[in-house]
Every structure is written in structure tokens, then in C-alpha cells.
N, C-alpha and C. Protein backbone atom coordinates (compact mmCIF):
# COMPACT_ATOMS: atom_id res chain seq x y z
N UNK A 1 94.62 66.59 -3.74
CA UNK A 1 93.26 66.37 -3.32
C UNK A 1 93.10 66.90 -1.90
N UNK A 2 92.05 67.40 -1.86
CA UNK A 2 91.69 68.04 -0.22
C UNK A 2 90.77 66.87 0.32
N UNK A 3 91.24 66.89 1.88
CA UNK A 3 90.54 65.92 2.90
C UNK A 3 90.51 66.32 3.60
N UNK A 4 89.40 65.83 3.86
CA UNK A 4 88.51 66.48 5.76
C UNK A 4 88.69 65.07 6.61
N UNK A 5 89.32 64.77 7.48
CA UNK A 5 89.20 63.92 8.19
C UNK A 5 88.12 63.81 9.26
N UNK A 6 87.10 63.70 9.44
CA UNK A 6 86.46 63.04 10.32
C UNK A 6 86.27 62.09 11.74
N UNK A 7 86.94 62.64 12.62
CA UNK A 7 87.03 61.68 13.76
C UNK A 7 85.77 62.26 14.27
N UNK A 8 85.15 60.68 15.06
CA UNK A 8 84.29 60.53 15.61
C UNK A 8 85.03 60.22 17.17
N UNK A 9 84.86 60.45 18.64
CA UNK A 9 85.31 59.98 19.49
C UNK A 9 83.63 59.87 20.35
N UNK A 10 83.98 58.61 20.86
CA UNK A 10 82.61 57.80 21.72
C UNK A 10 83.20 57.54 23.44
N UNK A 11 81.83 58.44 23.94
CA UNK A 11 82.50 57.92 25.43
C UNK A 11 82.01 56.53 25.66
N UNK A 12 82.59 55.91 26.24
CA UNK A 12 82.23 54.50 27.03
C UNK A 12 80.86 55.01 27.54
N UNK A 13 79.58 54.58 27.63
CA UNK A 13 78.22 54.26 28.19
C UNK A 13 77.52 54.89 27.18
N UNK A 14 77.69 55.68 26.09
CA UNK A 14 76.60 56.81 25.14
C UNK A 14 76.76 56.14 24.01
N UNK A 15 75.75 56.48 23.64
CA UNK A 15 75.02 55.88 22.12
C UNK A 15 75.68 56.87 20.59
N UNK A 16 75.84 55.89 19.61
CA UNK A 16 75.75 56.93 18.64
C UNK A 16 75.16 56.14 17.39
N UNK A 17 74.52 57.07 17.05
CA UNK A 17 73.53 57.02 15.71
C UNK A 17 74.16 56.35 14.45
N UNK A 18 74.45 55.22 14.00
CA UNK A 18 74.81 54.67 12.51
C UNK A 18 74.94 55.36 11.50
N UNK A 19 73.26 56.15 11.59
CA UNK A 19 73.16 56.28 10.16
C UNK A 19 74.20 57.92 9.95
N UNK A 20 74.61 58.18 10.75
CA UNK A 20 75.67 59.42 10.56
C UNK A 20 76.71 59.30 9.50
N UNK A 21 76.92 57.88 10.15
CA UNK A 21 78.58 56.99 9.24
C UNK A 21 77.77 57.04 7.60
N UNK A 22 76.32 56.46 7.56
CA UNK A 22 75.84 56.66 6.18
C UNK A 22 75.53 57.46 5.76
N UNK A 23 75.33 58.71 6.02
CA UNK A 23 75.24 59.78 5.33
C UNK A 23 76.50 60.24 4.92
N UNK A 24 77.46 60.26 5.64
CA UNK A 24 78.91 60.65 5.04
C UNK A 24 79.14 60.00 4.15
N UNK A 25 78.70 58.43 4.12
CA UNK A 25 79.55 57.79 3.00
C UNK A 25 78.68 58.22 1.58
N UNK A 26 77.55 58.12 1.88
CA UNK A 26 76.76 58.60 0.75
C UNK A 26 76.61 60.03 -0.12
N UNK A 27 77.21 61.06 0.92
CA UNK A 27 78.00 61.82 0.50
C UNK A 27 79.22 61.77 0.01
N UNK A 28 79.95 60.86 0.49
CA UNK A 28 81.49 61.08 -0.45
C UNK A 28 81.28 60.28 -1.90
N UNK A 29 80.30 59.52 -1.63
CA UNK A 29 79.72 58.57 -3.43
C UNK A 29 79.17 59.69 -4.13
N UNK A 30 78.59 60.79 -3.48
CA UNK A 30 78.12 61.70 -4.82
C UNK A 30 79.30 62.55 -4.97
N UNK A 31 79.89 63.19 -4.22
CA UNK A 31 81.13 63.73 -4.21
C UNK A 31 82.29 63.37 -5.63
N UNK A 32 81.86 61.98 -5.34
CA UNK A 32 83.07 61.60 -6.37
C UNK A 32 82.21 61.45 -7.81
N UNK A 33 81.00 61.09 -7.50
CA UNK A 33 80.11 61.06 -8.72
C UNK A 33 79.88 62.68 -9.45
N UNK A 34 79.91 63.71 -8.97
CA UNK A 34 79.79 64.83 -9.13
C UNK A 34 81.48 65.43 -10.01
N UNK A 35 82.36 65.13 -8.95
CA UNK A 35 83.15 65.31 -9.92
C UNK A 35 83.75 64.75 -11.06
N UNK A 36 83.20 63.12 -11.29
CA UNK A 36 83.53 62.91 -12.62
C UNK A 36 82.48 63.38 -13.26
N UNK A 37 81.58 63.67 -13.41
CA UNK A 37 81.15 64.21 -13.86
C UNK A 37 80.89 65.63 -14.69
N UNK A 38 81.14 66.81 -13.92
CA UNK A 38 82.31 67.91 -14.37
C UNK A 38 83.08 67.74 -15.11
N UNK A 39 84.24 66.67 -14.61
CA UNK A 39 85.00 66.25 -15.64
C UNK A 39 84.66 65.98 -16.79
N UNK A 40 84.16 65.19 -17.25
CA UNK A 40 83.23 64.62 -18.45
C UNK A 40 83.06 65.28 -19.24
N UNK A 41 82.48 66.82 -18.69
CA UNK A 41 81.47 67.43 -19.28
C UNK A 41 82.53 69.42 -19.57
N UNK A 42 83.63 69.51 -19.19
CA UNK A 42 84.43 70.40 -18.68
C UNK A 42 84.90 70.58 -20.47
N UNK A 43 84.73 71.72 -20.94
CA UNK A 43 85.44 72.00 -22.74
C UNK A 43 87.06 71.64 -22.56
N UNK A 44 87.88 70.97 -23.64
CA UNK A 44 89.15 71.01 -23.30
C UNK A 44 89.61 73.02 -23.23
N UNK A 45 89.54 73.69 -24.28
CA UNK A 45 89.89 74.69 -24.04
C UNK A 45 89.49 75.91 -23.35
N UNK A 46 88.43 75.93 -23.04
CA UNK A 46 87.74 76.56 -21.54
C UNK A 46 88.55 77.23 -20.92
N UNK A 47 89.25 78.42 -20.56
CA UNK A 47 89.86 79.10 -19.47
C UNK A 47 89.60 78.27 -18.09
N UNK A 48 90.48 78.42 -17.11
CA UNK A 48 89.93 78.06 -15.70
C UNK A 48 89.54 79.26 -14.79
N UNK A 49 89.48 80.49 -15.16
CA UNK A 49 89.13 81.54 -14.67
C UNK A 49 88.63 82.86 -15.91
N UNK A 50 87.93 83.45 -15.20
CA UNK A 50 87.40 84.40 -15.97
C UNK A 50 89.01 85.46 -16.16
N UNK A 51 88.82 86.45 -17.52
CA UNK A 51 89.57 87.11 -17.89
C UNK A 51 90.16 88.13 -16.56
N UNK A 52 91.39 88.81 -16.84
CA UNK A 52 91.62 89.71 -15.55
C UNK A 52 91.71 90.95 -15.88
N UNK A 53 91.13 91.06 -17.22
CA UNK A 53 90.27 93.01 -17.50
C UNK A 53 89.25 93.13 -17.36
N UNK A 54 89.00 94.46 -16.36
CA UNK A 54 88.06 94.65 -15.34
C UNK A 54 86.96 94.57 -16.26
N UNK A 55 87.71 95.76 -17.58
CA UNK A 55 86.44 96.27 -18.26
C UNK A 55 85.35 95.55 -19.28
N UNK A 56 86.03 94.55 -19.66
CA UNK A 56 85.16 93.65 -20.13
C UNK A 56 84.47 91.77 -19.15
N UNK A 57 83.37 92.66 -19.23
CA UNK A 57 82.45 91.29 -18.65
C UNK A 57 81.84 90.73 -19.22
N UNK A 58 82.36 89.39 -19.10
CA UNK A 58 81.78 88.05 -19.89
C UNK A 58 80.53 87.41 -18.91
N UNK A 59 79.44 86.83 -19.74
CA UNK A 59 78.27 86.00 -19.08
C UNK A 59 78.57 84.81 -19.12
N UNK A 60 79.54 84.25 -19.40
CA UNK A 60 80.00 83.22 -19.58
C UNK A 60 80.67 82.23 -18.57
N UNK A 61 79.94 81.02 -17.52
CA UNK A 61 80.34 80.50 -16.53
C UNK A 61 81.55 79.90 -16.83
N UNK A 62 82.61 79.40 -15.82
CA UNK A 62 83.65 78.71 -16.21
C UNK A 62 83.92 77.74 -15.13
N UNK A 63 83.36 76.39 -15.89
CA UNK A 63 83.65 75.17 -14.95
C UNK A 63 85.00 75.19 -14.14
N UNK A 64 85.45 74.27 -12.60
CA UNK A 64 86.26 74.52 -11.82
C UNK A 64 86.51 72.97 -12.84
N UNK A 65 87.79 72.85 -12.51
CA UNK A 65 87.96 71.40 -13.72
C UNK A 65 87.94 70.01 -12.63
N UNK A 66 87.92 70.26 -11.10
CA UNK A 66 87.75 69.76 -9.54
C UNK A 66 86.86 70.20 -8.85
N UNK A 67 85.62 69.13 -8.32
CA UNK A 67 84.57 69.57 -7.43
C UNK A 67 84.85 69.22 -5.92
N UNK A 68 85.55 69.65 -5.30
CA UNK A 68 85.68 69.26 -3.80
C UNK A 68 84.20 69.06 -3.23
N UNK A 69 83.68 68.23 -2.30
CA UNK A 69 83.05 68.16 -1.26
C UNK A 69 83.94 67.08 -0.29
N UNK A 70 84.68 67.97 0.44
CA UNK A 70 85.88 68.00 1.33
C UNK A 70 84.66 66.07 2.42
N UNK A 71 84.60 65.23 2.00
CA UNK A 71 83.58 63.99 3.07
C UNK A 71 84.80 62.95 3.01
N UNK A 72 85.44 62.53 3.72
CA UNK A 72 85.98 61.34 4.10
C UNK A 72 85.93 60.90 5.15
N UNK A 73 85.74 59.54 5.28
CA UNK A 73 85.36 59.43 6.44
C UNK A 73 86.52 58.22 7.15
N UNK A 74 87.08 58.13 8.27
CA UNK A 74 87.97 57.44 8.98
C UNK A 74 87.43 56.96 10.29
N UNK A 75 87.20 55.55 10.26
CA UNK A 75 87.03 55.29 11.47
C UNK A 75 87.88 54.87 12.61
N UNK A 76 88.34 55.09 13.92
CA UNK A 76 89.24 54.39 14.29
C UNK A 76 88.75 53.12 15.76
């Protein structure tokens, strides 16, 4: 699994905004909602990549079988 760590560092006297921390988290809830989802929905036999002859081109998309949106968030 890929992670983005997130440090936040706060000087002593400056303000910081809450809702920052909630948008990340609410991003990593669709994040994870997104990729089960894919999952779910992913053919078992499906290639994970398109063919590797040039000459024939397929219209045919091919789900990633993992949706990264790299959001975790760590507070310290």
C-alpha cells in the first residue's frame, strides 16, 4: 500500500484551520470507498494491462485492480 504521510508543523502564536484535518479525512473515506469499490466491480479475468502488440488496438479500458489516493493523515 502507498502512503503519503502528512505532517502538519504549528508555530507557537499562529492559527490553523480544523477543517484542513477534515478534508483529508474525508478524503481518505472516499479513497477507501472508491477502491472497494473497483474492487467489487473489477472482471476476475480482465488483463491488468493492455496487450504489448503495437499493432493491434483495443477500445477496451482496463480497470487498475488498486485505486491509490495516496491521503493519510498523522497527527503528532
Amino acid at each position: 500500500m502507498q502512503v503519503c504521510h502528512v505532517i502538519i508543523h504549528i508555530q507557537e502564536g499562529s492559527r490553523f484551520d480544523t477543517q484542513l484535518l477534515k478534508k483529508f479525512r474525508v478524503s481518505q473515506t472516499a479513497k477507501h470507498a472508491l477502491a472497494s469499490f473497483v474492487r467489487s466491480q473489477a472482471t476476475p479475468g480482465l488483463p491488468s494491462r493492455p496487450p504489448s502488440s503495437s499493432s493491434s488496438r483495443s477500445t477496451t479500458r482496463y480497470l487498475p485492480r488498486r485505486v491509490y489516493f495516496p491521503v493519510e493523515v498523522e497527527t503528532y
